[in-house]
C-alpha atoms as a PDB file:
ATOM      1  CA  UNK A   1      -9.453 -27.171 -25.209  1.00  0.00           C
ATOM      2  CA  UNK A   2      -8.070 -27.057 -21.360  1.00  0.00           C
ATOM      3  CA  UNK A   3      -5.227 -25.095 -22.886  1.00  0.00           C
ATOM      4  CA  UNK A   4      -7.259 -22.770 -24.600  1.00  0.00           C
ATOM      5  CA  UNK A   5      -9.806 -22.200 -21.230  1.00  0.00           C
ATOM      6  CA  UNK A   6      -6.741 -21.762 -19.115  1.00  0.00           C
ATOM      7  CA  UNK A   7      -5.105 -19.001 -21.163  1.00  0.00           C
ATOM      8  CA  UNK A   8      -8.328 -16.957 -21.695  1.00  0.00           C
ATOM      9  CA  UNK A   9      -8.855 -17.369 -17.780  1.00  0.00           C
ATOM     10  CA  UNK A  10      -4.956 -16.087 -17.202  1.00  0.00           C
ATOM     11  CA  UNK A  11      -5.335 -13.296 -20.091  1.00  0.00           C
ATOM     12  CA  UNK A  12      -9.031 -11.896 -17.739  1.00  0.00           C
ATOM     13  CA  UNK A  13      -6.764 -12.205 -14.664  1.00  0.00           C
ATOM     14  CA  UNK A  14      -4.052 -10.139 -15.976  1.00  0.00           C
ATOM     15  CA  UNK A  15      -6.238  -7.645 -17.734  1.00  0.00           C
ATOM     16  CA  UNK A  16      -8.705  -7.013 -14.986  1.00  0.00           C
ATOM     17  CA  UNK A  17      -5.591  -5.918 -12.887  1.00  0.00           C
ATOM     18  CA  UNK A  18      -6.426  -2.536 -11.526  1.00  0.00           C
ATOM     19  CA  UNK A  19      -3.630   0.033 -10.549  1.00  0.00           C
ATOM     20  CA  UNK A  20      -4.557   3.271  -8.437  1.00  0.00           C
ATOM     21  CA  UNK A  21      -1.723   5.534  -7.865  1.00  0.00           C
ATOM     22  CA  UNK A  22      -1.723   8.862  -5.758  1.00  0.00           C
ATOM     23  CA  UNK A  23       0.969  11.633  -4.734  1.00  0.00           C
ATOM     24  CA  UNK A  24       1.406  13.697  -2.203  1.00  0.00           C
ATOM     25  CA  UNK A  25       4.130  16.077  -0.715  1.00  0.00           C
ATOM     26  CA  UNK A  26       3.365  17.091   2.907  1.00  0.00           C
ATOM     27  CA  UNK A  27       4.906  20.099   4.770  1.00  0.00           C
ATOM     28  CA  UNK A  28       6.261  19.565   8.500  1.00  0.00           C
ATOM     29  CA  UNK A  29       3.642  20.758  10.817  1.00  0.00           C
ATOM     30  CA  UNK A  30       0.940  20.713   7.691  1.00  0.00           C
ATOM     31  CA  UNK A  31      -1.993  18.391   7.518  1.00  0.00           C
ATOM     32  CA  UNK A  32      -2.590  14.504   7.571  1.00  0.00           C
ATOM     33  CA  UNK A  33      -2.269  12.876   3.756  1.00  0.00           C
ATOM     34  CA  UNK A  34      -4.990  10.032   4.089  1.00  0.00           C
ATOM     35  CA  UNK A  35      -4.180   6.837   3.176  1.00  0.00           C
ATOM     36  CA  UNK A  36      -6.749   4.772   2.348  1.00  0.00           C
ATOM     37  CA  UNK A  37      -6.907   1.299  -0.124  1.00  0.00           C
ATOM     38  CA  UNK A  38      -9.773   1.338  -2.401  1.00  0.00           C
ATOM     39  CA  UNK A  39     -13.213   0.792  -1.187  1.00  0.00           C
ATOM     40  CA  UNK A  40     -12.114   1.138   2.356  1.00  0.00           C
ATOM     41  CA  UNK A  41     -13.551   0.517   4.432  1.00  0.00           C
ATOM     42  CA  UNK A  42     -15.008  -2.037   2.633  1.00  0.00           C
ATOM     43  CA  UNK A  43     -12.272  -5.393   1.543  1.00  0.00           C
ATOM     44  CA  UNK A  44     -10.088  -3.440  -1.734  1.00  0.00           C
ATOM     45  CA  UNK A  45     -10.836  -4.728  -5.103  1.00  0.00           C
ATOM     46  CA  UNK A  46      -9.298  -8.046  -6.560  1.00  0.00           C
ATOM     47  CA  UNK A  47      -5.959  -8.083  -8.602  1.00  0.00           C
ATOM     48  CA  UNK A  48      -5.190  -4.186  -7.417  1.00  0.00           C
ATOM     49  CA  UNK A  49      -2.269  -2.531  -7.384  1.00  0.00           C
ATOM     50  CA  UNK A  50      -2.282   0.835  -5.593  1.00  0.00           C
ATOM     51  CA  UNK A  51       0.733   3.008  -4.530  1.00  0.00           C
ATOM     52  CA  UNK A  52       0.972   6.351  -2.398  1.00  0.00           C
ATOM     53  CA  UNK A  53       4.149   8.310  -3.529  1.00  0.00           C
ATOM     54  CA  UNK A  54       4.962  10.397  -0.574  1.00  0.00           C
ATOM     55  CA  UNK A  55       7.218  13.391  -0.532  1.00  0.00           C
ATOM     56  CA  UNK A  56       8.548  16.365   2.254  1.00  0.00           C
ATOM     57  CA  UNK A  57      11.649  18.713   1.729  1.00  0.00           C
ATOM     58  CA  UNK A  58      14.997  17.932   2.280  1.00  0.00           C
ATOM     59  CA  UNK A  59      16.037  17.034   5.542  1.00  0.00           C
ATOM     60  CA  UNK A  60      12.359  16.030   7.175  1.00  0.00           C
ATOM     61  CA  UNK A  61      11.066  12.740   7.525  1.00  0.00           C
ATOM     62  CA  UNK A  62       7.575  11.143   6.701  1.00  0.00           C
ATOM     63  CA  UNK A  63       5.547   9.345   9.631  1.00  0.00           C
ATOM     64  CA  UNK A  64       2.817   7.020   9.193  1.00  0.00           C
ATOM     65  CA  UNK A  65       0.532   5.960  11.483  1.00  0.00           C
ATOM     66  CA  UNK A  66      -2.033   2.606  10.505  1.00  0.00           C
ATOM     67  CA  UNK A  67      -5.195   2.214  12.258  1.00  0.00           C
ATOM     68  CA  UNK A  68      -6.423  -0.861  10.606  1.00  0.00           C
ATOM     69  CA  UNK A  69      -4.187  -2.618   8.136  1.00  0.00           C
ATOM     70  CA  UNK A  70      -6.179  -6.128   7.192  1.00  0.00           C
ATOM     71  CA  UNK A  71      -4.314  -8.183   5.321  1.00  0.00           C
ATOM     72  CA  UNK A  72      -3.694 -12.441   5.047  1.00  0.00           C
ATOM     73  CA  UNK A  73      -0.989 -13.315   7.160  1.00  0.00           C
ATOM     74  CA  UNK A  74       1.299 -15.097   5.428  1.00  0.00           C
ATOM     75  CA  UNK A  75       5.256 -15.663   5.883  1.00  0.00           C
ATOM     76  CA  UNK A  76       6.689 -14.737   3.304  1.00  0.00           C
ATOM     77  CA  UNK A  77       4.672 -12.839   2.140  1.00  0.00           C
ATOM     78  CA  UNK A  78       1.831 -14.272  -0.845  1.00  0.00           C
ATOM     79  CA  UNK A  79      -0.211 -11.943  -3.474  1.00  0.00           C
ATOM     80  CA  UNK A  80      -1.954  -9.628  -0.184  1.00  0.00           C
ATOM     81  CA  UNK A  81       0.895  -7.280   1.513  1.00  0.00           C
ATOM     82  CA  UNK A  82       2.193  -3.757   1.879  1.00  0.00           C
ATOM     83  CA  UNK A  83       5.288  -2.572   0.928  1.00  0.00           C
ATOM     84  CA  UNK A  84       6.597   0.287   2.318  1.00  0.00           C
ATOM     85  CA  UNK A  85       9.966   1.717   0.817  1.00  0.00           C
ATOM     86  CA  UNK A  86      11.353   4.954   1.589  1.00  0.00           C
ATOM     87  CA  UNK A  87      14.365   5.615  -0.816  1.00  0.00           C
ATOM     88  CA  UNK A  88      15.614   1.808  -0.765  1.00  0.00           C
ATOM     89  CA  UNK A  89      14.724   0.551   2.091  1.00  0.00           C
ATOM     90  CA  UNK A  90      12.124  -1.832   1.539  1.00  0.00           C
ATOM     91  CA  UNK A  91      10.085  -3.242   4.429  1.00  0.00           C
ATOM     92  CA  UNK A  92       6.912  -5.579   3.637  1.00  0.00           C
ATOM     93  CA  UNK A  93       4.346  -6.663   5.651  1.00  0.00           C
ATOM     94  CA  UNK A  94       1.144  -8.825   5.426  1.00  0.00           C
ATOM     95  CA  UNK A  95      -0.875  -8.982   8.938  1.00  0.00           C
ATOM     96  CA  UNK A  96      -3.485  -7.547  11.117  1.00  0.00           C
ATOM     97  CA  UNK A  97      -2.518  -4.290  12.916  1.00  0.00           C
ATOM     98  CA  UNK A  98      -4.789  -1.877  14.395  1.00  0.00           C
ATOM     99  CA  UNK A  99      -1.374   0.597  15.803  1.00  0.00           C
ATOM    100  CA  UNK A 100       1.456   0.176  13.054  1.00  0.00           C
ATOM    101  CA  UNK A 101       3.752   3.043  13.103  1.00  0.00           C
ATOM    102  CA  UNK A 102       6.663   3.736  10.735  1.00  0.00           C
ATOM    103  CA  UNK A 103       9.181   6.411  10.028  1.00  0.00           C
ATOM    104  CA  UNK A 104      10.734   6.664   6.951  1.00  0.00           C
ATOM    105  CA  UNK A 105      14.814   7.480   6.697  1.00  0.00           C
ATOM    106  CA  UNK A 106      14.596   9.616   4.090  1.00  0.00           C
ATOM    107  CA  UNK A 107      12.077  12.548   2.946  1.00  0.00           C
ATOM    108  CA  UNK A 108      10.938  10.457   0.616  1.00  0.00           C
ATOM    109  CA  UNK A 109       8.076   6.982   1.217  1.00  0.00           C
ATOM    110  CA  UNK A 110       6.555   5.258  -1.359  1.00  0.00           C
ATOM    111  CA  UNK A 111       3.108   2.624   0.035  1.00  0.00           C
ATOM    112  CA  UNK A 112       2.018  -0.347  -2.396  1.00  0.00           C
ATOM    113  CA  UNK A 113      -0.766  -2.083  -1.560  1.00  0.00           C
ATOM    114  CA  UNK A 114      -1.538  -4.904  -3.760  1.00  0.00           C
ATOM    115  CA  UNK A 115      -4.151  -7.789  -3.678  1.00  0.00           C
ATOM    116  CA  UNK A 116      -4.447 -11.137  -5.247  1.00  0.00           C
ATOM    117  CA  UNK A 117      -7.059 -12.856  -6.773  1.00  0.00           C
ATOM    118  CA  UNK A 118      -9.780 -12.538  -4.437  1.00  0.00           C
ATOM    119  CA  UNK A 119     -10.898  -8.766  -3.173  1.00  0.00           C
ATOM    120  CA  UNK A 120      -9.598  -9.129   0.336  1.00  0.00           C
ATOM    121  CA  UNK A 121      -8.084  -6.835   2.458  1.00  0.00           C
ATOM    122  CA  UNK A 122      -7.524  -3.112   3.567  1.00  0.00           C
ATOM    123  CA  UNK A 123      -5.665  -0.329   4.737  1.00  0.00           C
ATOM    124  CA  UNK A 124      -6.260   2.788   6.378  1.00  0.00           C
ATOM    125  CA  UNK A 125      -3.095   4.916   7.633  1.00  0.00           C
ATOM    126  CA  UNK A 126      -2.107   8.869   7.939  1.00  0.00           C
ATOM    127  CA  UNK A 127       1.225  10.556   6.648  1.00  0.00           C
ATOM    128  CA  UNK A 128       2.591  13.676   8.126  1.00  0.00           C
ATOM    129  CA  UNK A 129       6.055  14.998   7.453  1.00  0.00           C
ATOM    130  CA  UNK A 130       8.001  15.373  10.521  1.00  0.00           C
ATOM    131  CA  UNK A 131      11.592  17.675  11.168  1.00  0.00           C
ATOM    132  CA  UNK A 132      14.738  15.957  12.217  1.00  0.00           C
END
């Protein structure tokens, strides 16, 4: 009977898993793309999976700048973080920062947010494409 409780309760767990995914391409001198996790400002949902695919032309560079990243601190990192990867380059993070900046090395930066179990947890940045 444990058996059977524990893989209904893993089976809900995997298929409540949410997954948001948005794209953008931004032009050098253009407007802001907003980046913002679900329900922001309020903590995103539980078992969420979001991703920002972020594109300029060739040549240009995307900058991000984080106002209020909320996430469990945890080393190395656990179910709550932020990946940022811009064409293999893969940098994660899971902390508190209200002034995070990052420059990607490529014209290309893909953002995953993801969340464990319990809906905790935020992020609220802006993308702009920037020249060499």
């Amino acid at each position: 009977m444990k058996t059977l409780f524990l893989a209904i309760a893993l089976f809900s767990a995997v298929a409540l898993a949410e997954e948001k995914s948005e794209s953008a391409e931004l032009v050098p001198g253009g407007e802001a793309f907003v980046v913002e996790s679900v329900n922001y400002p309020e903590d995103a949902s539980a078992n969420l999976k979001q991703t920002w695919k972020l594109t300029t032309t060739a040549g240009n560079f995307i900058h991000l700048e984080c106002t209020d990243i909320r996430l469990f601190e945890d080393k190395p990192c656990g179910d709550w973080a932020l990946t940022f990867d811009d064409g293999g380059n893969v940098t994660e993070m899971c902390t508190t920062s209200f002034d995070h900046k990052f420059t990607s090395k490529t014209n290309t930066l893909t953002l995953t947010l993801r969340t464990g179990r319990d809906a905790r947890g935020f992020v609220a940045c802006k993308a702009t494409a920037t020249k060499k």
